[in-house]
PDB file of N, CA and C in Angstrom:
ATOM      1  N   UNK A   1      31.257-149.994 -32.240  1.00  0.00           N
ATOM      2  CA  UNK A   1      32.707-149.868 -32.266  1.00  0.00           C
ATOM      3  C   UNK A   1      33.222-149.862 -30.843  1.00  0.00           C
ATOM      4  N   UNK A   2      34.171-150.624 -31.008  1.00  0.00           N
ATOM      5  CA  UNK A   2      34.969-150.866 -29.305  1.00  0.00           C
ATOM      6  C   UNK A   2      36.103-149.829 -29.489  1.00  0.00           C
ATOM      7  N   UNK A   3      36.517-149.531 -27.971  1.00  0.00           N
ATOM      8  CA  UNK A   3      37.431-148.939 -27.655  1.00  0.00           C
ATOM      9  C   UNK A   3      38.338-149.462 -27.342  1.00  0.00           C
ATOM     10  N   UNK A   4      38.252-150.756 -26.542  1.00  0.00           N
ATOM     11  CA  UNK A   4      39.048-151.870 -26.059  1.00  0.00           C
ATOM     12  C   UNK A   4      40.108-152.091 -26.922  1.00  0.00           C
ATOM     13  N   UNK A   5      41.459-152.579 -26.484  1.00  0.00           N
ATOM     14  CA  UNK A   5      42.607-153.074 -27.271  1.00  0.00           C
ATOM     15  C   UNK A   5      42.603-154.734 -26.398  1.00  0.00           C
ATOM     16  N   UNK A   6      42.157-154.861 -25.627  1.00  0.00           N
ATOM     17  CA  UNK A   6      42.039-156.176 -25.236  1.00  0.00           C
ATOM     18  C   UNK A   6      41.127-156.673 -25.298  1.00  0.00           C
ATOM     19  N   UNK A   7      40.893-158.331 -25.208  1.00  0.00           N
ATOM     20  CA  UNK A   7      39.227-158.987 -24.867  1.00  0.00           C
ATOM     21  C   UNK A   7      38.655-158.447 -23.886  1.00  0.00           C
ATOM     22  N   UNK A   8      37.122-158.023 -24.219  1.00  0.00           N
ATOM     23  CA  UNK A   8      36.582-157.387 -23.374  1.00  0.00           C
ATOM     24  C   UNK A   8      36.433-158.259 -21.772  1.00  0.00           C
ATOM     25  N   UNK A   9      36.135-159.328 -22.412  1.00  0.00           N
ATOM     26  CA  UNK A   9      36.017-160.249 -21.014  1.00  0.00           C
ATOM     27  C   UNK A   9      36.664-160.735 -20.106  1.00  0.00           C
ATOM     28  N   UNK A  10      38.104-160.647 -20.646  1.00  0.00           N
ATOM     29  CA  UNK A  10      39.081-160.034 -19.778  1.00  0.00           C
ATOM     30  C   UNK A  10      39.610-159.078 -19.015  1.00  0.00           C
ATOM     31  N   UNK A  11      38.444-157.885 -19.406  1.00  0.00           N
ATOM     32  CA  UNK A  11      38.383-156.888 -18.459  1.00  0.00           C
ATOM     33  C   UNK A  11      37.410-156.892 -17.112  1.00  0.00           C
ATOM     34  N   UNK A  12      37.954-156.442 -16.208  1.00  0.00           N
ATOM     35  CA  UNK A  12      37.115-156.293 -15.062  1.00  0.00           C
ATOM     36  C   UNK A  12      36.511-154.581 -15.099  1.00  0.00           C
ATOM     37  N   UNK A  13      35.452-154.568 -14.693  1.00  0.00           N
ATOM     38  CA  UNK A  13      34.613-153.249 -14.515  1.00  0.00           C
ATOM     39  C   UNK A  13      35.298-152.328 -14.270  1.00  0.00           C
ATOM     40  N   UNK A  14      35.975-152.008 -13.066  1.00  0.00           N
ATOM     41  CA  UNK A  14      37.391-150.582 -12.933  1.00  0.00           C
ATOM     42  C   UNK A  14      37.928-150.070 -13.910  1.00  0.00           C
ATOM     43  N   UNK A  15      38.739-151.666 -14.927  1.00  0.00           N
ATOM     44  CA  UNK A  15      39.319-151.331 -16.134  1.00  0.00           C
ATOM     45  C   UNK A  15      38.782-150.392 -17.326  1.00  0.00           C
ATOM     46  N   UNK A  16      37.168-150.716 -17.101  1.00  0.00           N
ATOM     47  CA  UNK A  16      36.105-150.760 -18.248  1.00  0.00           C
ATOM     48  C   UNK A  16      35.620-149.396 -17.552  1.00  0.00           C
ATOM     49  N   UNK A  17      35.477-148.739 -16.456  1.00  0.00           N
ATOM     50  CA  UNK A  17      35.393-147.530 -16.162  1.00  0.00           C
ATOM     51  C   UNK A  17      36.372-146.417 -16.496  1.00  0.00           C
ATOM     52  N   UNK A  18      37.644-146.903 -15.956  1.00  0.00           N
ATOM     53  CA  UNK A  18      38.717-145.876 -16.478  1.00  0.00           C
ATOM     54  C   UNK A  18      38.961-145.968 -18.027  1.00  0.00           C
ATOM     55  N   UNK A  19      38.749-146.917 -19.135  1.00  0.00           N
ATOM     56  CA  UNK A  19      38.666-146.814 -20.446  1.00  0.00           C
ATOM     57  C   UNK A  19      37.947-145.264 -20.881  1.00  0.00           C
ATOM     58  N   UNK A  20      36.462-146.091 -20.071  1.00  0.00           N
ATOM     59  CA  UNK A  20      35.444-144.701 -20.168  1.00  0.00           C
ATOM     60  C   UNK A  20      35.583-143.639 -20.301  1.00  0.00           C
ATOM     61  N   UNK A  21      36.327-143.361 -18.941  1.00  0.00           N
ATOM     62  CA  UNK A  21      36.888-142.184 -18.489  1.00  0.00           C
ATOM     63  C   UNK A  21      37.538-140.879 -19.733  1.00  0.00           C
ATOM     64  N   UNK A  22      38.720-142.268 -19.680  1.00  0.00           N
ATOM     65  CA  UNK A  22      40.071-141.558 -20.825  1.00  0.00           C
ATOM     66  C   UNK A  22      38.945-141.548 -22.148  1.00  0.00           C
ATOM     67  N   UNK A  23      38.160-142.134 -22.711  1.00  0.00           N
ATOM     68  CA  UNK A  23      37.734-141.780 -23.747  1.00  0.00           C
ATOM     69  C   UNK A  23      36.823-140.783 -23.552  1.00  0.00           C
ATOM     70  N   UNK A  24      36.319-140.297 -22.377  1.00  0.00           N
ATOM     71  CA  UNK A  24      35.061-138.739 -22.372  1.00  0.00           C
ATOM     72  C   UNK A  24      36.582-137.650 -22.600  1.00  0.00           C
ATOM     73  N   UNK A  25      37.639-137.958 -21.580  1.00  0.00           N
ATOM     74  CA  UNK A  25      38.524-136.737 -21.412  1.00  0.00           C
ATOM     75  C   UNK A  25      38.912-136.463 -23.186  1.00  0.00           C
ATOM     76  N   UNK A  26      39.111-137.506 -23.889  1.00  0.00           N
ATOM     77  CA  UNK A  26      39.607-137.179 -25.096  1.00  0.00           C
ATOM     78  C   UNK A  26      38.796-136.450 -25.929  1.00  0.00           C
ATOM     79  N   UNK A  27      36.997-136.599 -25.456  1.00  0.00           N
ATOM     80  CA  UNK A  27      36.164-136.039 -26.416  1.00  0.00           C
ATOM     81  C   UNK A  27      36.274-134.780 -25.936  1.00  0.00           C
ATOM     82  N   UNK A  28      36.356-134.184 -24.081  1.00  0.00           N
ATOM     83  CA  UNK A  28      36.420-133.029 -24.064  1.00  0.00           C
ATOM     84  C   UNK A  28      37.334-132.272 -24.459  1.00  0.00           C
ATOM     85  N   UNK A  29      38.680-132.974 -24.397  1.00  0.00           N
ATOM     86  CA  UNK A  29      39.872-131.825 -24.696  1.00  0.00           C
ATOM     87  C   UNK A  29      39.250-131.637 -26.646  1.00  0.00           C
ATOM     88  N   UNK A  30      38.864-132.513 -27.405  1.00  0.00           N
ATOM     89  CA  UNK A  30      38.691-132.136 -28.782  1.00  0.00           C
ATOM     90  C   UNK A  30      37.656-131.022 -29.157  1.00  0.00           C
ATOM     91  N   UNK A  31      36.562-131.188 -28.231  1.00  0.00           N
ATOM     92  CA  UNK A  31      35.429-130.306 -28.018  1.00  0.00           C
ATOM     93  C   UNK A  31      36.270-128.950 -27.807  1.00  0.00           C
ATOM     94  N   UNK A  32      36.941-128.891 -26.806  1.00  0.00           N
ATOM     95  CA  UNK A  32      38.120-127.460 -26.161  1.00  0.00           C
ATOM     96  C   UNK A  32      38.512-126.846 -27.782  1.00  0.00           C
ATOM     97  N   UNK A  33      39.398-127.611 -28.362  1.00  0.00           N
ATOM     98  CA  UNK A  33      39.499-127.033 -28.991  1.00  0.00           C
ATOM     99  C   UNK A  33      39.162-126.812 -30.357  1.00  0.00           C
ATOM    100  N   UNK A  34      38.399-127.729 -30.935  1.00  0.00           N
ATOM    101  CA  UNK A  34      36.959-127.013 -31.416  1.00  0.00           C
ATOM    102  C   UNK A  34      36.592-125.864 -31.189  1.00  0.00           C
ATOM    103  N   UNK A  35      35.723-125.405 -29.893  1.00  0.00           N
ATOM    104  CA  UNK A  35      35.363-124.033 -29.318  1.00  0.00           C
ATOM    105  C   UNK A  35      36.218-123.140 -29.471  1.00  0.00           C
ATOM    106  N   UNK A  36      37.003-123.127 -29.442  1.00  0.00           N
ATOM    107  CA  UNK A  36      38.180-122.460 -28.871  1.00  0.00           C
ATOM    108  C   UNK A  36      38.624-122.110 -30.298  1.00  0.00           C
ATOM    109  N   UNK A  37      38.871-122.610 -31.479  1.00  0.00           N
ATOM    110  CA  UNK A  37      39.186-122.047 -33.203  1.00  0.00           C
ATOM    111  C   UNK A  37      37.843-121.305 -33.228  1.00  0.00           C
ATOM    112  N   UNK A  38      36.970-121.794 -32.814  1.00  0.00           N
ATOM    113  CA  UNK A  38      35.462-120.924 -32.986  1.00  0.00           C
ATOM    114  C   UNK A  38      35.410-119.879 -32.348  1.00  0.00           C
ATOM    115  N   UNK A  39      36.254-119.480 -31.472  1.00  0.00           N
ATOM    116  CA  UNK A  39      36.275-118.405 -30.794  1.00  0.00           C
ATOM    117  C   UNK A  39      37.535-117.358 -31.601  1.00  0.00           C
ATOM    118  N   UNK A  40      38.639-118.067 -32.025  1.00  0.00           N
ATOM    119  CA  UNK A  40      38.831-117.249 -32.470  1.00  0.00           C
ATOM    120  C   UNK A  40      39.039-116.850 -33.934  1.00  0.00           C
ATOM    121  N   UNK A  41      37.859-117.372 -34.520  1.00  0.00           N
ATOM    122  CA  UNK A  41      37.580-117.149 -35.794  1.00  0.00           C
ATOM    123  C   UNK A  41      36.429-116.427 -36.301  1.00  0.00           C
ATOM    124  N   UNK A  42      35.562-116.516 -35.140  1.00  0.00           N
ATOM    125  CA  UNK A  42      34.208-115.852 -35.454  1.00  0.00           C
ATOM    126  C   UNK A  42      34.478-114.341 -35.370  1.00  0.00           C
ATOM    127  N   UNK A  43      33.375-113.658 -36.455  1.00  0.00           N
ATOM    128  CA  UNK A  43      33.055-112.603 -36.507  1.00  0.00           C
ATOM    129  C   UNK A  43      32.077-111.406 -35.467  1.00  0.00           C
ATOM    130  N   UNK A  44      31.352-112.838 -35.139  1.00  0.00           N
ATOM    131  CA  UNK A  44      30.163-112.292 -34.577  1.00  0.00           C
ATOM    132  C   UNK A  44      29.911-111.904 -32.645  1.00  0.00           C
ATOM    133  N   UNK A  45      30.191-111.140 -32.501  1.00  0.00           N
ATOM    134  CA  UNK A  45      30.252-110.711 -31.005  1.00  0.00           C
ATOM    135  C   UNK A  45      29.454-112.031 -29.908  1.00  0.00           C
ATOM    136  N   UNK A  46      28.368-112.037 -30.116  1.00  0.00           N
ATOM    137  CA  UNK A  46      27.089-112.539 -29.743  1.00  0.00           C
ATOM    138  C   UNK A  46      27.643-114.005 -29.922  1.00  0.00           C
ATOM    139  N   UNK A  47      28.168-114.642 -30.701  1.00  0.00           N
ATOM    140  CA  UNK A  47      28.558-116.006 -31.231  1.00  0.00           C
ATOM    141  C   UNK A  47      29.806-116.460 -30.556  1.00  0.00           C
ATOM    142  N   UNK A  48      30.771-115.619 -30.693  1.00  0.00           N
ATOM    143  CA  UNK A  48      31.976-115.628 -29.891  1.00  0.00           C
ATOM    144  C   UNK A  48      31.632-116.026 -28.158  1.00  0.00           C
ATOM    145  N   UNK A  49      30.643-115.117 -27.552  1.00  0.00           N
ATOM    146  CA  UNK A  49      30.303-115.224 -26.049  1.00  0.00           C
ATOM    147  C   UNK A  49      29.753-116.581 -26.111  1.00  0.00           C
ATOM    148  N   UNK A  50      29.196-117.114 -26.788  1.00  0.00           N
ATOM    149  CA  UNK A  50      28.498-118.691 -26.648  1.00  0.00           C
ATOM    150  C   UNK A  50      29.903-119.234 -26.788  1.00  0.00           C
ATOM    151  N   UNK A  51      30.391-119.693 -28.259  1.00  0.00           N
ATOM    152  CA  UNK A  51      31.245-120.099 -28.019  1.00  0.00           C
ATOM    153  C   UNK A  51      32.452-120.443 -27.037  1.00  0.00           C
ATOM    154  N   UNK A  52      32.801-119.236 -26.387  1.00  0.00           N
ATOM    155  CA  UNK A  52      33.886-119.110 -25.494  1.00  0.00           C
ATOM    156  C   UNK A  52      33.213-119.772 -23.771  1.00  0.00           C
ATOM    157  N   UNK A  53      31.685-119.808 -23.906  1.00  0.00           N
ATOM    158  CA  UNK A  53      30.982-120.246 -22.792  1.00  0.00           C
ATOM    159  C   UNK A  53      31.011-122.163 -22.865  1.00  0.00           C
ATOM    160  N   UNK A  54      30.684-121.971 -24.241  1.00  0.00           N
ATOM    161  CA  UNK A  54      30.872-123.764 -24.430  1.00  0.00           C
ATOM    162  C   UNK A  54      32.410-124.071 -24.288  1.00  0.00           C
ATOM    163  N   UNK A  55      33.360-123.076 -24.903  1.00  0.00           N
ATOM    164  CA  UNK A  55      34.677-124.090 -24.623  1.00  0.00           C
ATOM    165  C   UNK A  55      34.827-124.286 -23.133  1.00  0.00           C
ATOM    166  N   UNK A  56      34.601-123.048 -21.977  1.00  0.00           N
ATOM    167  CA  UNK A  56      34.640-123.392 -21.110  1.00  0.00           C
ATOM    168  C   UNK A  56      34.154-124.324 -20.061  1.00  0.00           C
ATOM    169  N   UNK A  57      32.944-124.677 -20.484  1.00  0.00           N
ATOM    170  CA  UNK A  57      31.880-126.170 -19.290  1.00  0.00           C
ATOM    171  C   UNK A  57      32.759-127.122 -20.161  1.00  0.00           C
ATOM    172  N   UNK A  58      33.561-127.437 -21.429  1.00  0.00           N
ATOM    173  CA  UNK A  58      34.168-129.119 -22.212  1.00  0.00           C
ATOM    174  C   UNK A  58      35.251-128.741 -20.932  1.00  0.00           C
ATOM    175  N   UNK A  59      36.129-127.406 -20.847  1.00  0.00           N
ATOM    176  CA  UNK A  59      37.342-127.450 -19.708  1.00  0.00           C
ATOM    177  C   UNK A  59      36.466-127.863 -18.386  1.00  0.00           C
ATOM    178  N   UNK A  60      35.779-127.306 -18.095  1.00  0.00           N
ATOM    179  CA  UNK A  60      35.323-128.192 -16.565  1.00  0.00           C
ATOM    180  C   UNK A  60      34.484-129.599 -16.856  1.00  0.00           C
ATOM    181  N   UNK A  61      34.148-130.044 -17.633  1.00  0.00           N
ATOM    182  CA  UNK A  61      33.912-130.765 -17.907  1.00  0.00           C
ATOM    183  C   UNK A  61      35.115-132.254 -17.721  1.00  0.00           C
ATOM    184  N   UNK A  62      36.377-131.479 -18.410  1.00  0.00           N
ATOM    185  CA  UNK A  62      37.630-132.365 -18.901  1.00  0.00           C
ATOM    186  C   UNK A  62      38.232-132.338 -17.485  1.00  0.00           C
ATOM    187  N   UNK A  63      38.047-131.216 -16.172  1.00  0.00           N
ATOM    188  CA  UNK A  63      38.656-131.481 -15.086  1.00  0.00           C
ATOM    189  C   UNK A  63      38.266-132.551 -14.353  1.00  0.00           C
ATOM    190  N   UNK A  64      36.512-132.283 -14.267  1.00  0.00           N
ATOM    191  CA  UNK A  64      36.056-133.345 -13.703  1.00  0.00           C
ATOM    192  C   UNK A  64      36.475-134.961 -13.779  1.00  0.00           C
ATOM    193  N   UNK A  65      36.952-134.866 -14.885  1.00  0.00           N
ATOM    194  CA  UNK A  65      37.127-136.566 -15.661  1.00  0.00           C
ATOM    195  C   UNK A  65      38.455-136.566 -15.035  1.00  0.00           C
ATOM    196  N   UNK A  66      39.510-135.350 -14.755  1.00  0.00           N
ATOM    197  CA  UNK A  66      40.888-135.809 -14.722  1.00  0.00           C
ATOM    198  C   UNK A  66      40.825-136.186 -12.957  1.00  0.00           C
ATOM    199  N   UNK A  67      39.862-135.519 -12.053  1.00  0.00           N
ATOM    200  CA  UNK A  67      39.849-135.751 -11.095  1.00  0.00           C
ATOM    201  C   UNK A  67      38.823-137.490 -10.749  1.00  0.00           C
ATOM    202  N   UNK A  68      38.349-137.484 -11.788  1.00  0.00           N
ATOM    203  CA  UNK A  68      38.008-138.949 -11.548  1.00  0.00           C
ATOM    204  C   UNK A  68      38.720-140.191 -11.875  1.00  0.00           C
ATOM    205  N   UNK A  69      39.477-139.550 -12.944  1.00  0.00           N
ATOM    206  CA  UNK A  69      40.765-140.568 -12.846  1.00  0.00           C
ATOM    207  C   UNK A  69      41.878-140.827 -11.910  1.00  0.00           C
ATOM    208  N   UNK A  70      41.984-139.237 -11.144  1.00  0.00           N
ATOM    209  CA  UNK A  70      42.959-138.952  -9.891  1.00  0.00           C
ATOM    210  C   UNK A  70      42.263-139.955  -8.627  1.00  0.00           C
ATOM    211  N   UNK A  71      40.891-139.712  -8.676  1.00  0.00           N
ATOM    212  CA  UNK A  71      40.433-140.834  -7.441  1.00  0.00           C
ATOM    213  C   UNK A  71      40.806-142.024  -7.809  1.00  0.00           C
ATOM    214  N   UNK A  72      40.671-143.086  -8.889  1.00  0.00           N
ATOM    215  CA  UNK A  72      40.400-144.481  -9.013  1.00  0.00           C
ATOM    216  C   UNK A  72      41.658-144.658 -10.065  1.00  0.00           C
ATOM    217  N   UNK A  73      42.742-143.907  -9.947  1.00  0.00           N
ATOM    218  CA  UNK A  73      43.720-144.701 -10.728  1.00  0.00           C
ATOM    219  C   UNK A  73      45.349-144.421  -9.808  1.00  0.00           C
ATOM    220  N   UNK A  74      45.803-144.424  -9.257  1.00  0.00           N
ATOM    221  CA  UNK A  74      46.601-143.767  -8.352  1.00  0.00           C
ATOM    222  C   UNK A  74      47.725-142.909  -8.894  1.00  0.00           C
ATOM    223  N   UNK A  75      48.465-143.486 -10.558  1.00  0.00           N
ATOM    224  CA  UNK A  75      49.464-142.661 -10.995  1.00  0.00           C
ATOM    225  C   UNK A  75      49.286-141.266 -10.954  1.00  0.00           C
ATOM    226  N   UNK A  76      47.391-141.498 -11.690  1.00  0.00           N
ATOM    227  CA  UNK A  76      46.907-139.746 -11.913  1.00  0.00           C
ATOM    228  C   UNK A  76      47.394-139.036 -10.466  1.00  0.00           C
ATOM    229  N   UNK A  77      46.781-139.567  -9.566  1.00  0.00           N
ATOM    230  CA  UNK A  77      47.216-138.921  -8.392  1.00  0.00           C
ATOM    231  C   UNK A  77      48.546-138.451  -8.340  1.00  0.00           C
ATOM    232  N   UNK A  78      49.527-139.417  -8.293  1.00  0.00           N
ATOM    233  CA  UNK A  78      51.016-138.774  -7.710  1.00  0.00           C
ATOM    234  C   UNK A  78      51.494-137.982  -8.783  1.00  0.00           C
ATOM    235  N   UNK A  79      51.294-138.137 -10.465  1.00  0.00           N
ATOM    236  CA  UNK A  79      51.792-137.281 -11.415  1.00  0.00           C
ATOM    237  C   UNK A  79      50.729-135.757 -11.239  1.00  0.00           C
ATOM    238  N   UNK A  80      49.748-135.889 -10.733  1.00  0.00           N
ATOM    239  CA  UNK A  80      49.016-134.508 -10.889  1.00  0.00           C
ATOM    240  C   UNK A  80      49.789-133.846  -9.883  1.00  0.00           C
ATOM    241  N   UNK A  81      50.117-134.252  -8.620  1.00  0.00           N
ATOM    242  CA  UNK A  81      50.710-133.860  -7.047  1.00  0.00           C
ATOM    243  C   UNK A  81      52.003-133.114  -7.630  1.00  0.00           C
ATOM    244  N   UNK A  82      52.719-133.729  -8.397  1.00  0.00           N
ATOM    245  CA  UNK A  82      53.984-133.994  -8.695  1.00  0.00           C
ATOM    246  C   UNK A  82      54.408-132.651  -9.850  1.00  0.00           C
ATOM    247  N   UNK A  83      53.273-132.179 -10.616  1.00  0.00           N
ATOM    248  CA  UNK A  83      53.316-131.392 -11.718  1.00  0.00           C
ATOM    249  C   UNK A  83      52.564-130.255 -11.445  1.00  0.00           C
ATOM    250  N   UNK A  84      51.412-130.501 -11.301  1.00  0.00           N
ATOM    251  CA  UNK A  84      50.290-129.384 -11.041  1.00  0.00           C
ATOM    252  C   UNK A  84      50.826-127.935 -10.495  1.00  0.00           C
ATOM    253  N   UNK A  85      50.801-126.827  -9.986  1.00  0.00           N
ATOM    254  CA  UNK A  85      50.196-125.375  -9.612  1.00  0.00           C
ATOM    255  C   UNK A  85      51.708-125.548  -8.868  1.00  0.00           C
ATOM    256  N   UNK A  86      52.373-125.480 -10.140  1.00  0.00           N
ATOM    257  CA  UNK A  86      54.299-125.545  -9.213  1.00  0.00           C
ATOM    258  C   UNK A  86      54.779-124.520 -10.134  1.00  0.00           C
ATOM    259  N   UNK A  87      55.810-123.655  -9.811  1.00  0.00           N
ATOM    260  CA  UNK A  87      56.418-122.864 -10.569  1.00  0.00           C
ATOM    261  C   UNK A  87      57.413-123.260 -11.312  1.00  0.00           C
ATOM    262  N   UNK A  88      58.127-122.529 -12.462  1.00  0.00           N
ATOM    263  CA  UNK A  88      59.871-123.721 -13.070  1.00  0.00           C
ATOM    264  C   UNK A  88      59.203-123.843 -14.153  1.00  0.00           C
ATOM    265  N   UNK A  89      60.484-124.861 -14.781  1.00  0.00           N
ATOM    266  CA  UNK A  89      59.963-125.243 -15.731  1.00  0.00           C
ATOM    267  C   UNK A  89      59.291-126.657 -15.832  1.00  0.00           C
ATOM    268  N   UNK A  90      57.962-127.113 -16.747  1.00  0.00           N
ATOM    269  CA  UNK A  90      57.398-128.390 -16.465  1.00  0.00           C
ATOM    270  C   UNK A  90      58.023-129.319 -16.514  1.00  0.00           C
ATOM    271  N   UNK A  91      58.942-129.098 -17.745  1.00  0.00           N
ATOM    272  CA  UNK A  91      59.929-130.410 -17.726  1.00  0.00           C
ATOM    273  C   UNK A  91      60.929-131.056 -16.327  1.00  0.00           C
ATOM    274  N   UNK A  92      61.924-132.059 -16.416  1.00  0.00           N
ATOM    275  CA  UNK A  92      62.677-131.981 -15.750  1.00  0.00           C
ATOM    276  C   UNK A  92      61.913-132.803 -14.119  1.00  0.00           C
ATOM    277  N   UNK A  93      60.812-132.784 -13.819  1.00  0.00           N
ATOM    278  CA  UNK A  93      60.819-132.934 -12.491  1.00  0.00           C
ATOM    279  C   UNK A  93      61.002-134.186 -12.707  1.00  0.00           C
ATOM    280  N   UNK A  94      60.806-135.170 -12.914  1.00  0.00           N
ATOM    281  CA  UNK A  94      61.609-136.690 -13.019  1.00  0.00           C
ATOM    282  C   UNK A  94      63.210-136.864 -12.626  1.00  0.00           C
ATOM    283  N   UNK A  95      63.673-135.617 -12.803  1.00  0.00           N
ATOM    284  CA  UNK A  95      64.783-136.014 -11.981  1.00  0.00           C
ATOM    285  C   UNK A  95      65.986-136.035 -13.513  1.00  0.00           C
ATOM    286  N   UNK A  96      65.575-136.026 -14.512  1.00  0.00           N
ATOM    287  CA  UNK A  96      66.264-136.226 -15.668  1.00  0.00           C
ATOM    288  C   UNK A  96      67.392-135.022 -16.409  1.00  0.00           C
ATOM    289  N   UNK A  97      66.681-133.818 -15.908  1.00  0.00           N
ATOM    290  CA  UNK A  97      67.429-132.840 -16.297  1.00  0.00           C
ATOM    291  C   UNK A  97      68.655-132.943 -15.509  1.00  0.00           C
ATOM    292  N   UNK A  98      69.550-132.907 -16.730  1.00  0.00           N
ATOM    293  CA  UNK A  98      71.111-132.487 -16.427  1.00  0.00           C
ATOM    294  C   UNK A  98      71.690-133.605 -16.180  1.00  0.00           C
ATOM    295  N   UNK A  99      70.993-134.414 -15.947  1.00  0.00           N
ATOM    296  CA  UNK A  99      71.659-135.939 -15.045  1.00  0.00           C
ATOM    297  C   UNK A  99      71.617-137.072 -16.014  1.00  0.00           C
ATOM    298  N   UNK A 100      72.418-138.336 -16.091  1.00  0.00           N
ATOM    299  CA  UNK A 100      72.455-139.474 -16.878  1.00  0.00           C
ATOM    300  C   UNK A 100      71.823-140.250 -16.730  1.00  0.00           C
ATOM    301  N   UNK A 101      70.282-140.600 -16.756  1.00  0.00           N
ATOM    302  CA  UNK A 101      69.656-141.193 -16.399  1.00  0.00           C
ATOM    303  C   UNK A 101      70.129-142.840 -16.833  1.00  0.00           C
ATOM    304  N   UNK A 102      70.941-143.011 -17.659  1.00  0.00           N
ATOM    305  CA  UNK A 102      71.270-144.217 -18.362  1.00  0.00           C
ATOM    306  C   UNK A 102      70.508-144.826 -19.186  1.00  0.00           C
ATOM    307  N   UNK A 103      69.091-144.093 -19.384  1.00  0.00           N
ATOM    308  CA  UNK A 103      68.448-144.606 -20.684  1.00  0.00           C
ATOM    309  C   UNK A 103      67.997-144.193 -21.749  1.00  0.00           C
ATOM    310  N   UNK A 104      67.092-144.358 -22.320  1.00  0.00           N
ATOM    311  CA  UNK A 104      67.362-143.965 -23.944  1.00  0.00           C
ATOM    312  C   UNK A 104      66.607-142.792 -23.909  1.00  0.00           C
ATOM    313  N   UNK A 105      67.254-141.952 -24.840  1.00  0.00           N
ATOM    314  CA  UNK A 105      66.711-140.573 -24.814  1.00  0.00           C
ATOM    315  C   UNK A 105      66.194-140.055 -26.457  1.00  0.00           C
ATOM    316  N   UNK A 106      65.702-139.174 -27.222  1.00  0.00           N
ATOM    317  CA  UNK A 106      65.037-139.008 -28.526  1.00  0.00           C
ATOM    318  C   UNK A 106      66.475-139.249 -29.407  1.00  0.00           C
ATOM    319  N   UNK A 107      67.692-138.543 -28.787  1.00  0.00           N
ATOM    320  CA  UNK A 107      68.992-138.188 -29.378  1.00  0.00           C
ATOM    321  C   UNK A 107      70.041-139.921 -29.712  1.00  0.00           C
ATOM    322  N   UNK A 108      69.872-140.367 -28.473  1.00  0.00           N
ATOM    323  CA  UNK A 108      70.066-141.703 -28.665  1.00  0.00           C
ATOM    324  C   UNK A 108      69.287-142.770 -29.809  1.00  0.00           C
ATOM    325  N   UNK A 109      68.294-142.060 -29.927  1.00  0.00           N
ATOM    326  CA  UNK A 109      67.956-143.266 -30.818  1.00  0.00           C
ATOM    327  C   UNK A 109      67.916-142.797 -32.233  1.00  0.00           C
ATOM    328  N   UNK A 110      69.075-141.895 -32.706  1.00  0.00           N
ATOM    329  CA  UNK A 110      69.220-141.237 -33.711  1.00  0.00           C
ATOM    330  C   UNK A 110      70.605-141.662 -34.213  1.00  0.00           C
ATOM    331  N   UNK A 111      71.060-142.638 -33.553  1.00  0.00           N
ATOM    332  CA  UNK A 111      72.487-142.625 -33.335  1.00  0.00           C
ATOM    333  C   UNK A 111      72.812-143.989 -33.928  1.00  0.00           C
TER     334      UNK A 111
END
């Protein structure tokens, strides 16, 4: 089974790396939270500490991948710069809050 939405042979290797990429990050964030209902569903003291140990290496696991996408893809870069370890609220830094951006918004297309 392919992952590809395009001909593969139309891809060049970079492309076919960062595919990669985004498809490990998707298995770790699912793994996350997997662990993570297992943590807080279990009964068992002893089971819980594994658990809560595995959700945590899928989260470093899932950083690693986001920082390998931050090296070899450049958006990751400026949107991680742009969002990351900032105070406020997340929304809004685009510049959109409060202001008319002039394009289509969820409300607009209700209309």
């Amino acid at each position: 089974m392919s992952n590809y939405q395009e001909p593969i042979e139309q891809l060049d290797e970079k492309t076919k790396n960062i595919s990669k990429a985004i498809t490990s990050l998707k298995e770790e964030v699912e793994a996350v939270d997997y662990y993570n209902q297992r943590v807080a569903t279990t009964n068992d003291p002893d089971l819980k500490k594994i658990f809560e140990h595995n959700r945590d290496e899928e989260i470093e696991h899932a950083v690693m991948t986001i920082e390998w996408l931050r090296r070899n893809m450049g958006v990751w870069d400026e949107e991680l710069k742009e969002t990351l370890f900032k105070e406020g609220p997340i929304m809004g830094h685009h510049g959109e809050e409060g202001e008319d951006s002039g394009g289509l918004s969820i409300g607009d297309m209700k209309k």
